[in-house]
Protein backbone atom coordinates (compact mmCIF):
# COMPACT_ATOMS: atom_id res chain seq x y z
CA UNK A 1 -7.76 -20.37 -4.24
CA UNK A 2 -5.40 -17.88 -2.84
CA UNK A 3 -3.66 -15.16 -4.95
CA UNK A 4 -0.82 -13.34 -2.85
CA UNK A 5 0.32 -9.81 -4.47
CA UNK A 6 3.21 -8.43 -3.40
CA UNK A 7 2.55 -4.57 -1.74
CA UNK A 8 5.60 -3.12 -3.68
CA UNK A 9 3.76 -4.33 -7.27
CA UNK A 10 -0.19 -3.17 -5.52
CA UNK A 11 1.35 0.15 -4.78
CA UNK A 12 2.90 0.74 -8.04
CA UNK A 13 0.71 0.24 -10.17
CA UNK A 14 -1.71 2.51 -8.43
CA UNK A 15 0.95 4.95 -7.89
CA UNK A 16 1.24 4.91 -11.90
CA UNK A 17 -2.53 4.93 -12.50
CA UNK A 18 -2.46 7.85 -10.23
CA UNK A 19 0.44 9.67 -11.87
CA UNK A 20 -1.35 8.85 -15.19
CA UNK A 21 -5.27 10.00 -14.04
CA UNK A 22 -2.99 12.82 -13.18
CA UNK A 23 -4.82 12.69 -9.43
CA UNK A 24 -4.45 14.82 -6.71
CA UNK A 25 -6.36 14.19 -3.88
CA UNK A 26 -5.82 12.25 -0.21
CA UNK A 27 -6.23 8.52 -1.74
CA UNK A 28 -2.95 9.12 -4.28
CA UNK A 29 -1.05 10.95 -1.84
CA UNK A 30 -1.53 8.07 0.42
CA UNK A 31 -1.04 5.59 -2.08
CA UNK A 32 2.47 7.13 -3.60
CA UNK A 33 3.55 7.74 0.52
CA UNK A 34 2.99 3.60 1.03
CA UNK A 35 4.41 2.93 -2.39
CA UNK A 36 7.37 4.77 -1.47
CA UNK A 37 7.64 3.68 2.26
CA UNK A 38 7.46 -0.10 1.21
CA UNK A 39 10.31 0.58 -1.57
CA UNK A 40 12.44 2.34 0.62
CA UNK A 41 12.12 0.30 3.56
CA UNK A 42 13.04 3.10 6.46
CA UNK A 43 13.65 3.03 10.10
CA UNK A 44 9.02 3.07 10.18
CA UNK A 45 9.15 0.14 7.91
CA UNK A 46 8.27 -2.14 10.78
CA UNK A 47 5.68 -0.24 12.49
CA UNK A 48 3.70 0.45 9.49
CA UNK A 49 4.37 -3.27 8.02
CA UNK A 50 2.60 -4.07 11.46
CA UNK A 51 -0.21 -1.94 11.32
CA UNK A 52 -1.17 -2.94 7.23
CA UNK A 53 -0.96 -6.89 8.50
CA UNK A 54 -3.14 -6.17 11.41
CA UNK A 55 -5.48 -4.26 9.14
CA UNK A 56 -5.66 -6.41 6.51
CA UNK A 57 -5.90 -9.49 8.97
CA UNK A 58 -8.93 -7.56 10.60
CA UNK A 59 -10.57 -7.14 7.49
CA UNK A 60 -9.99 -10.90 6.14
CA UNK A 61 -12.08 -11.82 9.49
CA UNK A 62 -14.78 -9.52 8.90
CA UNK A 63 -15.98 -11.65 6.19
């Protein structure tokens, strides 16, 4: 079975938890940056869309 979640809804719901947990350190900062890089969709949208789909792609054939 294959559940799909979309990045936008991943992010921000961590980026809540995070505001919530009232957390500071590198993991939140990273996650709000992505959460608000995917929402925004910039100019880097497409380099750093590449680089999560190769990461994640690596990481699906690792198992």
């Amino acid at each position: 079975m294959t559940f799909a979640v979309s990045a936008v809804l991943l992010f921000g719901v961590s980026s809540v938890i995070a505001v919530k947990t009232r957390s500071a350190g590198a993991g939140s900062a990273v996650v709000l940056f992505l959460f608000g890089f995917f929402t925004a969709g910039t100019g880097a949208y497409d380099p750093i869309r590449t680089l999560l789909a190769t990461l994640a792609q690596t990481i699906t054939q690792l198992r």
